[in-house]
PDB file of N, CA and C in Angstrom:
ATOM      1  N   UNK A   1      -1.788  21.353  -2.101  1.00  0.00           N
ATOM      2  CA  UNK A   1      -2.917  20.985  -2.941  1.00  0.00           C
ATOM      3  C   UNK A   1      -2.397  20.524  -4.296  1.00  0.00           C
ATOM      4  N   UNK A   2      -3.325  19.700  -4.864  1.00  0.00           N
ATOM      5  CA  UNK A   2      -2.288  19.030  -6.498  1.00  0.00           C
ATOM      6  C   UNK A   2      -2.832  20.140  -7.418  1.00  0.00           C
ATOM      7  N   UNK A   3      -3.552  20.763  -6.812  1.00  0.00           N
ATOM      8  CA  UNK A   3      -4.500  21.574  -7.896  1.00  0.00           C
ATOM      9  C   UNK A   3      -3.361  22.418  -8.615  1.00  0.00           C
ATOM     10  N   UNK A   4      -2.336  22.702  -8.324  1.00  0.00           N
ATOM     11  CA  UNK A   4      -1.397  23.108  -9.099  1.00  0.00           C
ATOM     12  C   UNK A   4      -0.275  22.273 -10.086  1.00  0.00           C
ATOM     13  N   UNK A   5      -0.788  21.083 -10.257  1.00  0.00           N
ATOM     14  CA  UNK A   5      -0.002  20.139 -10.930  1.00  0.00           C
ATOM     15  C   UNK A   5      -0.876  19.498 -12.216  1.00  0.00           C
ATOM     16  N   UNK A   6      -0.429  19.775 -13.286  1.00  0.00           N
ATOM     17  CA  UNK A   6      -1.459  19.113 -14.417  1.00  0.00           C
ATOM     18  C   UNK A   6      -1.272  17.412 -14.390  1.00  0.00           C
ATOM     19  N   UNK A   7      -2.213  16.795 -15.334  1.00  0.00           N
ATOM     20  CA  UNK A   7      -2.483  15.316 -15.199  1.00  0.00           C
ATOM     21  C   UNK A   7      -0.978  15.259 -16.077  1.00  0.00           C
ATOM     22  N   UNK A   8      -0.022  14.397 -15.981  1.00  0.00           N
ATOM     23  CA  UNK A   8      -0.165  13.400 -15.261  1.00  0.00           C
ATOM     24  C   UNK A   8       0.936  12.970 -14.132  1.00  0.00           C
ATOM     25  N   UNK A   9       1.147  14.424 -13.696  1.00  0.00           N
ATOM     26  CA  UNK A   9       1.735  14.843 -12.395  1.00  0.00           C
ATOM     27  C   UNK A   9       1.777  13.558 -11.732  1.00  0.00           C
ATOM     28  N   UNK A  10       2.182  13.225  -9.990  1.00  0.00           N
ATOM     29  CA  UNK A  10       2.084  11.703  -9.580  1.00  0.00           C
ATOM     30  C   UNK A  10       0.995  11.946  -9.012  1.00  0.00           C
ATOM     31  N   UNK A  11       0.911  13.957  -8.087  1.00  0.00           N
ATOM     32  CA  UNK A  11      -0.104  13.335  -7.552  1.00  0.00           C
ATOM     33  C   UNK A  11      -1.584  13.672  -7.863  1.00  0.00           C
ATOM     34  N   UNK A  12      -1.587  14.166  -9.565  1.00  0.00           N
ATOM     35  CA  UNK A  12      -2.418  13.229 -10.305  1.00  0.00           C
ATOM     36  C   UNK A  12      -3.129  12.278 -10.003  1.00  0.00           C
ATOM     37  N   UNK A  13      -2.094  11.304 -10.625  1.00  0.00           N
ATOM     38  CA  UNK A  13      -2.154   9.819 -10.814  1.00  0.00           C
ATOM     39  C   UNK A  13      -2.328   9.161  -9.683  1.00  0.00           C
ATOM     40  N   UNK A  14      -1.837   9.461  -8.682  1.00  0.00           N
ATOM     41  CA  UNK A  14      -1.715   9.087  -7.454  1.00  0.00           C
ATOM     42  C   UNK A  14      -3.284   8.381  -7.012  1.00  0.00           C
ATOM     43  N   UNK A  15      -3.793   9.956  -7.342  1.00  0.00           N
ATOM     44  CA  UNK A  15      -5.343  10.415  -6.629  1.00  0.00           C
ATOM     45  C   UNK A  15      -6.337   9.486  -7.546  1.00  0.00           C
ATOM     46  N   UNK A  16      -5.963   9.818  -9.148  1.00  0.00           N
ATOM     47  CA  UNK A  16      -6.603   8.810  -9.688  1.00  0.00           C
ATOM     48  C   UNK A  16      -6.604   7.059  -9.225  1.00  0.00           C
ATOM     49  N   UNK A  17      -5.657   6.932  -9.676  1.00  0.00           N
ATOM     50  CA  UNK A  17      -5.484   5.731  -9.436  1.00  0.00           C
ATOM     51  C   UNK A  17      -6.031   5.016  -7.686  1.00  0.00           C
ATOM     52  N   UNK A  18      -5.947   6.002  -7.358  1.00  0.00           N
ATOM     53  CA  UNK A  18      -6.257   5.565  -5.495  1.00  0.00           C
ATOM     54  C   UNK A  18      -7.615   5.493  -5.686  1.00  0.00           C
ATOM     55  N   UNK A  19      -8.477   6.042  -6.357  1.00  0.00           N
ATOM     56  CA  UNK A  19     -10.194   6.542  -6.375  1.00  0.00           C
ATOM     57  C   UNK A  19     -10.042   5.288  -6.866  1.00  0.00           C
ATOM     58  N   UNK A  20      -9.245   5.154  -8.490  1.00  0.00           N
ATOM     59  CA  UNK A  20     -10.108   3.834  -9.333  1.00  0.00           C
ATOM     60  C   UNK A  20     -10.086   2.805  -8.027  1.00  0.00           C
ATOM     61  N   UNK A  21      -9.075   2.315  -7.267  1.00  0.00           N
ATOM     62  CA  UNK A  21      -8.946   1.193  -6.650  1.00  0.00           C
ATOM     63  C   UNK A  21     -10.061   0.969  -5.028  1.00  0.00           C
ATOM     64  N   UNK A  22     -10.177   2.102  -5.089  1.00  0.00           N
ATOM     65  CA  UNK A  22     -11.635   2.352  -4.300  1.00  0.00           C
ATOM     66  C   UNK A  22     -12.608   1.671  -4.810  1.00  0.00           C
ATOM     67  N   UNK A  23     -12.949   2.096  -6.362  1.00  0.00           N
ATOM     68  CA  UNK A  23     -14.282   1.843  -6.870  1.00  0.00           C
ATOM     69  C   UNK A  23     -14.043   0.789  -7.152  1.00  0.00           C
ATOM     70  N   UNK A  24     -12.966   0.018  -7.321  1.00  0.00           N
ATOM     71  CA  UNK A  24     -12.814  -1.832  -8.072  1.00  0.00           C
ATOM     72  C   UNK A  24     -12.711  -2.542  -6.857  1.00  0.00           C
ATOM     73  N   UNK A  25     -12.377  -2.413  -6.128  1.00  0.00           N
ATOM     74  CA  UNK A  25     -12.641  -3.096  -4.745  1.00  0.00           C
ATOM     75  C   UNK A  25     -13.749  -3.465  -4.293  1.00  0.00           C
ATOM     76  N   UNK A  26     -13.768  -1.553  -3.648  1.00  0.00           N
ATOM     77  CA  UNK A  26     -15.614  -1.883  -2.834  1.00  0.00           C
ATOM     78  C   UNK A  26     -16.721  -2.768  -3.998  1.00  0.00           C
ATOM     79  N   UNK A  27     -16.676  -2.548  -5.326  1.00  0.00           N
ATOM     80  CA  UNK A  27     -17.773  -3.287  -6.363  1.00  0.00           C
ATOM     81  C   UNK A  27     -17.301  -4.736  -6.456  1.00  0.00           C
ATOM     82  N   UNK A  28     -16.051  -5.010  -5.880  1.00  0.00           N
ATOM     83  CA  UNK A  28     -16.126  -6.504  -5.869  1.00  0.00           C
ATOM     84  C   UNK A  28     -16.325  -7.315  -4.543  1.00  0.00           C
ATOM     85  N   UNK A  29     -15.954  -6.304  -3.639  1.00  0.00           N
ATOM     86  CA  UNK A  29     -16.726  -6.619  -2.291  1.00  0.00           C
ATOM     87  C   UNK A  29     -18.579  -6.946  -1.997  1.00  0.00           C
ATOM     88  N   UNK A  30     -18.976  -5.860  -2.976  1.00  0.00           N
ATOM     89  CA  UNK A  30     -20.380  -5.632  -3.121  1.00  0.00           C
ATOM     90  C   UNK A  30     -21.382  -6.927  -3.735  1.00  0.00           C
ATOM     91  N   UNK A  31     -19.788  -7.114  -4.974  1.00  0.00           N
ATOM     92  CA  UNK A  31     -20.462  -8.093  -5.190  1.00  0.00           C
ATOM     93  C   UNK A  31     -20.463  -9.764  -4.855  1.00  0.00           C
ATOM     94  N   UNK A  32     -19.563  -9.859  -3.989  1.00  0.00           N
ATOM     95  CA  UNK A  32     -19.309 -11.023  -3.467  1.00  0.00           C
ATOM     96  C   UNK A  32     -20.302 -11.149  -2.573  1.00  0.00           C
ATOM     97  N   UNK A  33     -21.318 -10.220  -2.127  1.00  0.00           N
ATOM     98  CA  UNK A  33     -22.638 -10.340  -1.519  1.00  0.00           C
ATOM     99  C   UNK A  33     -22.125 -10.385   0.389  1.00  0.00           C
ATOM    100  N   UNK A  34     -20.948  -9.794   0.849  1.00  0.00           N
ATOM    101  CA  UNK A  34     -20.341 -10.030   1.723  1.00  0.00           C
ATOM    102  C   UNK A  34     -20.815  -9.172   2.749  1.00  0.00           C
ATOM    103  N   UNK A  35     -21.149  -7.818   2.253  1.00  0.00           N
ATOM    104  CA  UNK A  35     -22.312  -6.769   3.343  1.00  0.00           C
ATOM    105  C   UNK A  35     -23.970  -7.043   2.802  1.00  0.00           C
ATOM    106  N   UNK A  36     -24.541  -6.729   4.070  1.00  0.00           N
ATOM    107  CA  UNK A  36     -26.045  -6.270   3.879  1.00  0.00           C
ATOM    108  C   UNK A  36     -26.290  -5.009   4.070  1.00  0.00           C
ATOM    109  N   UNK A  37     -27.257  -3.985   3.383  1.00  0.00           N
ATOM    110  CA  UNK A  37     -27.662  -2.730   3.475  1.00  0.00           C
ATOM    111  C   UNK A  37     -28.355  -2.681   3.827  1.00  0.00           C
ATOM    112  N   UNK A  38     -28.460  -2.472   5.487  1.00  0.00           N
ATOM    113  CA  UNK A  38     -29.708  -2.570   6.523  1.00  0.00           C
ATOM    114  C   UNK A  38     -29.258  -1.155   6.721  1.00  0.00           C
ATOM    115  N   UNK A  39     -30.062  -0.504   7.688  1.00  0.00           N
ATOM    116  CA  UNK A  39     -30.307   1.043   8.266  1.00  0.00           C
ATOM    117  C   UNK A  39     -28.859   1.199   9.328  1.00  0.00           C
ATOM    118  N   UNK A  40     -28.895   0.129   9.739  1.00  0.00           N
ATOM    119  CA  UNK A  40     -27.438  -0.295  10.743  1.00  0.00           C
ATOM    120  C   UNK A  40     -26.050   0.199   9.767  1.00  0.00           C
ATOM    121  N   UNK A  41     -26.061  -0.433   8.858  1.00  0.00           N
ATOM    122  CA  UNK A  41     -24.709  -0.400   7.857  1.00  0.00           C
ATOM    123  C   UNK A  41     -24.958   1.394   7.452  1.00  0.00           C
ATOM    124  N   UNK A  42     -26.088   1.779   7.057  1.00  0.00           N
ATOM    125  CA  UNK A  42     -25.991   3.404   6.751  1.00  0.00           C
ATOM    126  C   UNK A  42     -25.596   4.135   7.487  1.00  0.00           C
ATOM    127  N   UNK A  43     -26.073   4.003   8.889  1.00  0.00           N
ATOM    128  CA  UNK A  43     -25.865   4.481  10.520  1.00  0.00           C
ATOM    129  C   UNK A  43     -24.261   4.390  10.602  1.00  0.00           C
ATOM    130  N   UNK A  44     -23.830   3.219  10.454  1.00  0.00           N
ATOM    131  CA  UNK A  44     -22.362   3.117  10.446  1.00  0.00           C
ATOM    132  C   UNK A  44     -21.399   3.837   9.672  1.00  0.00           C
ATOM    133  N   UNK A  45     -21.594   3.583   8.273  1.00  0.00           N
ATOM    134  CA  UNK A  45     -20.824   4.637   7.330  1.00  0.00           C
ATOM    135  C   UNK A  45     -20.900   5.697   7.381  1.00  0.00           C
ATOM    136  N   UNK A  46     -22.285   6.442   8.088  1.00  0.00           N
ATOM    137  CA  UNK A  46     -22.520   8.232   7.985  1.00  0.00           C
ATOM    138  C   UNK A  46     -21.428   8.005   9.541  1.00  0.00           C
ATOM    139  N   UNK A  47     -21.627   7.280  10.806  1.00  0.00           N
ATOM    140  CA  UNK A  47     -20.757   7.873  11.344  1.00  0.00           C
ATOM    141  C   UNK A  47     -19.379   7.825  11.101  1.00  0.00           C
ATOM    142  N   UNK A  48     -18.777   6.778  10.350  1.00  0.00           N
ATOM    143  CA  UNK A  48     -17.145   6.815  10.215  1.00  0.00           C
ATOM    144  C   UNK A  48     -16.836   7.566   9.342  1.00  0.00           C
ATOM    145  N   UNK A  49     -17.773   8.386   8.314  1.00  0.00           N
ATOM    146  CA  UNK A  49     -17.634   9.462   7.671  1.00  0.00           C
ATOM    147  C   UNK A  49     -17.506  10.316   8.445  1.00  0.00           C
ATOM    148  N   UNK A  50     -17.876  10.859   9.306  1.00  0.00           N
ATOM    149  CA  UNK A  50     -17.974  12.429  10.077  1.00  0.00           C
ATOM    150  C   UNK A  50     -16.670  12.334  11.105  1.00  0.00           C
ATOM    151  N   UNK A  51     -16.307  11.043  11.805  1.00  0.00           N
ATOM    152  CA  UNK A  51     -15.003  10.655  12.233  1.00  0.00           C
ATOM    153  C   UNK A  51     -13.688  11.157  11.460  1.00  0.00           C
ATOM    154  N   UNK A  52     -14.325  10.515  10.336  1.00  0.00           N
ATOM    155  CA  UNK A  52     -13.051  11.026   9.271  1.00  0.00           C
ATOM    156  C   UNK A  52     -12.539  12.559   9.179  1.00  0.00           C
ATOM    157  N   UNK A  53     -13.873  12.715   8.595  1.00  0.00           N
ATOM    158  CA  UNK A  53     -13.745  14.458   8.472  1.00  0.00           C
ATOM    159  C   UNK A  53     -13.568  14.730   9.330  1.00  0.00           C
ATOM    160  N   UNK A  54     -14.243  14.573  11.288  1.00  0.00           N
ATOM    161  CA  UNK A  54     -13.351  15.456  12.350  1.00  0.00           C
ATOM    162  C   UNK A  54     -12.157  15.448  12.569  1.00  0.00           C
ATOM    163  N   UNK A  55     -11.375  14.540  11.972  1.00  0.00           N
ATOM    164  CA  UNK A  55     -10.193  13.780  11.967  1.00  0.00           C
ATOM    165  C   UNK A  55      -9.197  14.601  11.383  1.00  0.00           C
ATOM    166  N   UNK A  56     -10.017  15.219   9.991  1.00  0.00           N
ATOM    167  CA  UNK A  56      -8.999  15.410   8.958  1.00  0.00           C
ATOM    168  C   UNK A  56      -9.265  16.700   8.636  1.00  0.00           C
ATOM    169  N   UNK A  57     -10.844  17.394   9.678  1.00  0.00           N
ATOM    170  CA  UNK A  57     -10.660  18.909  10.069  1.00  0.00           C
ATOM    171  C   UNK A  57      -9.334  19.348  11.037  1.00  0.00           C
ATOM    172  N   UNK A  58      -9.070  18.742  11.568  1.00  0.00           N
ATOM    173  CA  UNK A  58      -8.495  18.658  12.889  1.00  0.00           C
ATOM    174  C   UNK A  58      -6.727  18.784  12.183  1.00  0.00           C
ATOM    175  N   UNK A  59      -6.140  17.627  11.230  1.00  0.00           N
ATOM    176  CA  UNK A  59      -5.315  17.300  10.937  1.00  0.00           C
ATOM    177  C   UNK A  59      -4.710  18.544   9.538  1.00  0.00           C
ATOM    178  N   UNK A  60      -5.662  19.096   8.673  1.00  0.00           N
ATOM    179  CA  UNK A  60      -5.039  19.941   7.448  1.00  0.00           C
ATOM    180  C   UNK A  60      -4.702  20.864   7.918  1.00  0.00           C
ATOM    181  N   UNK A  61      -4.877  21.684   8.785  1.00  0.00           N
ATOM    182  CA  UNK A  61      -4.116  22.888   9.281  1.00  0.00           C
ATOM    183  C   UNK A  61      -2.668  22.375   9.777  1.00  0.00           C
ATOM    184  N   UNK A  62      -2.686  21.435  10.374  1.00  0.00           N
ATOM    185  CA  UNK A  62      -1.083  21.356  10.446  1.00  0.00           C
ATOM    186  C   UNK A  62      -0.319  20.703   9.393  1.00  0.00           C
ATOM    187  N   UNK A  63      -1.274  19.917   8.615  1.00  0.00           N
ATOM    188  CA  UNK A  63      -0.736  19.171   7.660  1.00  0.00           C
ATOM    189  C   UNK A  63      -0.338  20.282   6.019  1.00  0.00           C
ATOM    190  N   UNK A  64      -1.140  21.478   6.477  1.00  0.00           N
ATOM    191  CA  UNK A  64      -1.490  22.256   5.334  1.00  0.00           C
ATOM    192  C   UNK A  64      -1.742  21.529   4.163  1.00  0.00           C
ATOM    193  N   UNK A  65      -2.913  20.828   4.419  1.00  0.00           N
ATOM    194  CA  UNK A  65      -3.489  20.024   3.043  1.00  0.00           C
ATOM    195  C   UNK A  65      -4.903  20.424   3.101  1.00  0.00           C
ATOM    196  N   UNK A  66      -5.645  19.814   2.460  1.00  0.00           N
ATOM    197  CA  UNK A  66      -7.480  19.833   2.676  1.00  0.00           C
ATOM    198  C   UNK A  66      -7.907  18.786   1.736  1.00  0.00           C
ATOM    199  N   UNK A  67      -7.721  17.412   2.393  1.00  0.00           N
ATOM    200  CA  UNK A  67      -8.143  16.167   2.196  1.00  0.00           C
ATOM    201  C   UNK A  67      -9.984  16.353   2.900  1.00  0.00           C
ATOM    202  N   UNK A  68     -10.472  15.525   1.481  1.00  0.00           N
ATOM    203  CA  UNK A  68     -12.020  16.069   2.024  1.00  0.00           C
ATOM    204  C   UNK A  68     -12.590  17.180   1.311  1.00  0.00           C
ATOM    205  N   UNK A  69     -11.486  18.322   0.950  1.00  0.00           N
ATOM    206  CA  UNK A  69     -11.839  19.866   0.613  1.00  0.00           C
ATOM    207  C   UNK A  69     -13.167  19.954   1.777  1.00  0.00           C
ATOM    208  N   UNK A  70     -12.702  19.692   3.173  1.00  0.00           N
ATOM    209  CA  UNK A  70     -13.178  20.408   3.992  1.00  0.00           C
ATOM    210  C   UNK A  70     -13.100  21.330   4.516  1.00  0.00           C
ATOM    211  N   UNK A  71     -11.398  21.843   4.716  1.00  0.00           N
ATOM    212  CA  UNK A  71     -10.857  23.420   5.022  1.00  0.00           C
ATOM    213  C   UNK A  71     -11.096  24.426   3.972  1.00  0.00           C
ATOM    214  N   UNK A  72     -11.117  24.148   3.148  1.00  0.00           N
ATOM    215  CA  UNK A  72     -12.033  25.199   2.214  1.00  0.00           C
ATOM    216  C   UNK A  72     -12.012  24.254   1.146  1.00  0.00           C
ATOM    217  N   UNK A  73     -12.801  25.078   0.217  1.00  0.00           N
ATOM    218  CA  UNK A  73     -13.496  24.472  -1.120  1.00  0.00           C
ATOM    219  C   UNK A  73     -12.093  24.255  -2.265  1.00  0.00           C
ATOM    220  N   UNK A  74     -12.489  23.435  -3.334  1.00  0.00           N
ATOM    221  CA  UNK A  74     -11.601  23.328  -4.377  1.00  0.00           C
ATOM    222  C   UNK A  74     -11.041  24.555  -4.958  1.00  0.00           C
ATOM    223  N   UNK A  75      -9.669  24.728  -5.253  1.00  0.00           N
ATOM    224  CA  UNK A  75      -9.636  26.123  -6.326  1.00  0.00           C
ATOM    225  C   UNK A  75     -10.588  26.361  -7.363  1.00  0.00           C
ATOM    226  N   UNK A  76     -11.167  25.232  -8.143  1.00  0.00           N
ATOM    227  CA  UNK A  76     -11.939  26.043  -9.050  1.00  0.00           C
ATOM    228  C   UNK A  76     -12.989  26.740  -8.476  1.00  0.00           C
ATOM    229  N   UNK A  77     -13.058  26.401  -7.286  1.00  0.00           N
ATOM    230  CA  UNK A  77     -15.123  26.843  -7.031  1.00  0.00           C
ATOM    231  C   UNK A  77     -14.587  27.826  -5.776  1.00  0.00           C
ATOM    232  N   UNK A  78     -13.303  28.099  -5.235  1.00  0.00           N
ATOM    233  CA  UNK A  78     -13.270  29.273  -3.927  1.00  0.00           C
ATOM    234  C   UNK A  78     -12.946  30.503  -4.452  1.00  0.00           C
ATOM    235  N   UNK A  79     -12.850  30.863  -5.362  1.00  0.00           N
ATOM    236  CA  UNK A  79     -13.697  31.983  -5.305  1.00  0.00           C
ATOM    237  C   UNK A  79     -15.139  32.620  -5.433  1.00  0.00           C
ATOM    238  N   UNK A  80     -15.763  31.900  -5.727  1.00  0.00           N
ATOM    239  CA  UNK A  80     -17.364  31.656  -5.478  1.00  0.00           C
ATOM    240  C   UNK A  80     -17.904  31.815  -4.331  1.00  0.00           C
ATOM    241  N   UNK A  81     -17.029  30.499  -4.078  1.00  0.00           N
ATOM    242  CA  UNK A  81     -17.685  30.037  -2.418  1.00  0.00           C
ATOM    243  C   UNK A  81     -17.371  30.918  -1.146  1.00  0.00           C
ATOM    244  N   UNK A  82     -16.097  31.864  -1.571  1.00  0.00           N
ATOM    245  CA  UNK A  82     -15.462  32.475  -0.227  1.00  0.00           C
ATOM    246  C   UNK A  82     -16.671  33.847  -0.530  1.00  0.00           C
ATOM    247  N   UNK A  83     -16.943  34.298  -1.563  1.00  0.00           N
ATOM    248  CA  UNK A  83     -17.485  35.552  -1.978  1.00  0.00           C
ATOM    249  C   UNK A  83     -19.231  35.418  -1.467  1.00  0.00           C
ATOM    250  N   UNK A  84     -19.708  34.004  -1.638  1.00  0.00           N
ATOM    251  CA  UNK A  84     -21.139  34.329  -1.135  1.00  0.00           C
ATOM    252  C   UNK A  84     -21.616  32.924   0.127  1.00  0.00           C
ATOM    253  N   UNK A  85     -20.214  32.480   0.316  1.00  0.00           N
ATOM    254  CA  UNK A  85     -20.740  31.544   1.338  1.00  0.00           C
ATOM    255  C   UNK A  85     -19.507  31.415   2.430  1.00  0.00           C
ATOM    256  N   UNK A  86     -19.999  31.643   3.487  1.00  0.00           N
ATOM    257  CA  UNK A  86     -18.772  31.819   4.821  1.00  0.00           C
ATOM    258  C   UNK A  86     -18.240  30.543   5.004  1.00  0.00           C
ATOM    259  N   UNK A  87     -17.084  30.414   5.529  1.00  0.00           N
ATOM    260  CA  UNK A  87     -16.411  29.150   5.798  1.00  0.00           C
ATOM    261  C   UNK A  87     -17.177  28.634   6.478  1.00  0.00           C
ATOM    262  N   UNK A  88     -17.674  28.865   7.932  1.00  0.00           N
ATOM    263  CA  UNK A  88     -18.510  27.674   8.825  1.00  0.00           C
ATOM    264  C   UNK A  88     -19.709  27.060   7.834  1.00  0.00           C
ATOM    265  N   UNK A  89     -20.152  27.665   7.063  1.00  0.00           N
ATOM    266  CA  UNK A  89     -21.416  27.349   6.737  1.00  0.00           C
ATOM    267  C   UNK A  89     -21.024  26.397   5.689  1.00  0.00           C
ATOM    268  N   UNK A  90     -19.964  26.745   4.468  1.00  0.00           N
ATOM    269  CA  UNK A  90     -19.442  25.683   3.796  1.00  0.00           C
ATOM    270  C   UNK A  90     -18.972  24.341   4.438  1.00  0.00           C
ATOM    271  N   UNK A  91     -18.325  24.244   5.322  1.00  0.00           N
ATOM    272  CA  UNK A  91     -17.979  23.137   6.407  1.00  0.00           C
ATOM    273  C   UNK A  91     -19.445  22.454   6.929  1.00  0.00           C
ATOM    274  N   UNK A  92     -20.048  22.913   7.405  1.00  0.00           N
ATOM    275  CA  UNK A  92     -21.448  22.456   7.294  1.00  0.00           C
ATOM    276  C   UNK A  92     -21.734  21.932   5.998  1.00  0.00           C
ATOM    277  N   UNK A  93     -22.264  22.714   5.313  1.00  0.00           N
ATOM    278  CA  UNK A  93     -22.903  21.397   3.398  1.00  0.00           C
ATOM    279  C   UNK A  93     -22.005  20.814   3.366  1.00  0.00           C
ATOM    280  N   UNK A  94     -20.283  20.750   2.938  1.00  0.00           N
ATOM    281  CA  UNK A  94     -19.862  19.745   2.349  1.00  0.00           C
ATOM    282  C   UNK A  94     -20.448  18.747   3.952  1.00  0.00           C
ATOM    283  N   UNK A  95     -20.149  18.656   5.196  1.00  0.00           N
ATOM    284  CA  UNK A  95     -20.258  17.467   5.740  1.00  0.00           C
ATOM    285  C   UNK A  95     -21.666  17.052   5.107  1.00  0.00           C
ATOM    286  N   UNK A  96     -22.621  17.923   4.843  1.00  0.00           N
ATOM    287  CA  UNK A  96     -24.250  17.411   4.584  1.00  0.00           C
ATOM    288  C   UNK A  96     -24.118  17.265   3.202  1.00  0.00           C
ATOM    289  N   UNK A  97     -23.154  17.375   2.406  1.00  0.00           N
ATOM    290  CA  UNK A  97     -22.992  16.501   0.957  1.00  0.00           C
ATOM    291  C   UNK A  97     -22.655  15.234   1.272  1.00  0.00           C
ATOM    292  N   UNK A  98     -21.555  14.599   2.469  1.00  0.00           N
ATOM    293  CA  UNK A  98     -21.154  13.685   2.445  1.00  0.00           C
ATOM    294  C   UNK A  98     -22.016  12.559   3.463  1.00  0.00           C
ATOM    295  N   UNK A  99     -22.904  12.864   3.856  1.00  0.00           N
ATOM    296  CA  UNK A  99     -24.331  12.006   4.052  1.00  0.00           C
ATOM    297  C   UNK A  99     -25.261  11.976   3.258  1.00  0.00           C
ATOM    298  N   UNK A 100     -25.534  13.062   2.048  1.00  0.00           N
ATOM    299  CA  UNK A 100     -26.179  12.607   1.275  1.00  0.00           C
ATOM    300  C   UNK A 100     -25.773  11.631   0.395  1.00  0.00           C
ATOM    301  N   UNK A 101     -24.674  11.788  -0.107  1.00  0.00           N
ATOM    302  CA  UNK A 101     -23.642  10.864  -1.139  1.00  0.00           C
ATOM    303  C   UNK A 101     -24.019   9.256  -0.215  1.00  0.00           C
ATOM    304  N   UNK A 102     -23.194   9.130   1.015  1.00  0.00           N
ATOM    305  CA  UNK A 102     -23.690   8.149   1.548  1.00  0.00           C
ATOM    306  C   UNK A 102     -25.021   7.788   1.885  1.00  0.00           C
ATOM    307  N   UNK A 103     -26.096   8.035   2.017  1.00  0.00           N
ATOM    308  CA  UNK A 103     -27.633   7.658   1.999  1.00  0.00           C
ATOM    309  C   UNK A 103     -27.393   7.650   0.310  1.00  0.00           C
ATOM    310  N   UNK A 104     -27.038   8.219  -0.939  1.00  0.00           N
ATOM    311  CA  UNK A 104     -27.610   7.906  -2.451  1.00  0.00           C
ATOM    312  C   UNK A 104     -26.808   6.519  -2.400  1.00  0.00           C
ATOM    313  N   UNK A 105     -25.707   6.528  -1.985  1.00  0.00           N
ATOM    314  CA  UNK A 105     -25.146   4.772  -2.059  1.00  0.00           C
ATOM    315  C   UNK A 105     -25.776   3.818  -1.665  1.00  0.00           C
ATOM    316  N   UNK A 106     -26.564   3.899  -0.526  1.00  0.00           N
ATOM    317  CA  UNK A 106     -26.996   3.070   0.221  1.00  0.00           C
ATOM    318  C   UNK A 106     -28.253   2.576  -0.372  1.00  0.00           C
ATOM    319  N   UNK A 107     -29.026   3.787  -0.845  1.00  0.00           N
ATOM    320  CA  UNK A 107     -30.321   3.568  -1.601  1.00  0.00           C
ATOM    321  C   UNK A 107     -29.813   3.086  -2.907  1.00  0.00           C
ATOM    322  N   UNK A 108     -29.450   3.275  -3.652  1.00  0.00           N
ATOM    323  CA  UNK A 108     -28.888   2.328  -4.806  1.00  0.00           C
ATOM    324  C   UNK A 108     -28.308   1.278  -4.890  1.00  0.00           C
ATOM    325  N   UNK A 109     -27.600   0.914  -3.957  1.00  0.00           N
ATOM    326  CA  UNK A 109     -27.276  -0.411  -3.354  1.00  0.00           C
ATOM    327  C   UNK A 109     -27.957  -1.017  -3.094  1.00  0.00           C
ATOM    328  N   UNK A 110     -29.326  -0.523  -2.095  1.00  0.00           N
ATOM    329  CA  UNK A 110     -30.504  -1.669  -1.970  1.00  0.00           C
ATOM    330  C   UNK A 110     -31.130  -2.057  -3.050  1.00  0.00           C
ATOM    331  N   UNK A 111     -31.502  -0.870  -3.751  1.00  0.00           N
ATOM    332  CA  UNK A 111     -31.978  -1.537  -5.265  1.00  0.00           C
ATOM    333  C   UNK A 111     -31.335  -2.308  -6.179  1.00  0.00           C
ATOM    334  N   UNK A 112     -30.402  -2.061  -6.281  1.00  0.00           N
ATOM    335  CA  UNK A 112     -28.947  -3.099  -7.515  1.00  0.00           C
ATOM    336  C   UNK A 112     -29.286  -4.220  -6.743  1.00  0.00           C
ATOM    337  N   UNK A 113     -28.684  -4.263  -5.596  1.00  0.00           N
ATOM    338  CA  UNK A 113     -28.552  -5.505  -4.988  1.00  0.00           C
ATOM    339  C   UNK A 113     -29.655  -6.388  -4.130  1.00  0.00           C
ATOM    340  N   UNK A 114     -31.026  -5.997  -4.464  1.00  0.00           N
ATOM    341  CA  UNK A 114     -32.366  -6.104  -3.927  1.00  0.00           C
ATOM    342  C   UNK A 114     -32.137  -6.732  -2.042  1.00  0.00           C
ATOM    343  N   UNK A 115     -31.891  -5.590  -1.508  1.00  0.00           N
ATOM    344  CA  UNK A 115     -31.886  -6.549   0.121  1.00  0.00           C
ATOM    345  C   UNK A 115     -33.188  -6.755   0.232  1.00  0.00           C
TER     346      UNK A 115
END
């Protein structure tokens, strides 16, 4: 986990820098008007999201990582989370954080970009 490495550690920077190039991409993809945000495209991203995560439930135990913070929660928030919320059930919300996140994109996307 980097959570033991202060900024501006690499993999820090790494992580940063990988997010920014996420967000400067996909917004220039977005805006080159190159997808449409039909119910189809939401349908699609919630499933290659849950792919992912079965993917990368599947993969951090051997990898001993928790890409996703699906094998358990972030250090700042597990001790919280281990004390009043059980692992299965956390594994459950975050996946149902990461369809909501994707449906708030999607709905804000239709509006920015009026489909």
């Amino acid at each position: 986990s980097s959570d033991q490495f202060n900024f501006p550690h690499i993999t820090r920077l790494d992580y940063y820098l990988g997010h920014l190039c996420i967000s400067i991409f996909s917004t220039y993809y977005l805006l080159e008007g190159a997808v449409s945000f039909t119910r189809e495209t939401l349908l699609s991203t919630s499933i290659i999201t849950m792919v992912y995560l079965l993917i990368v439930s599947y993969l951090n135990p051997k990898l001993d990582s928790n890409f996703g913070f699906i094998t358990h929660p972030p250090d700042q928030i597990e001790v919280f989370v281990n004390r009043y919320v059980p692992i299965p059930t956390y594994k459950v919300l975050c996946c149902l954080a990461y369809l909501l996140i994707n449906a708030n994109s999607w709905i804000v996307a239709r509006s920015v970009f009026a489909v």
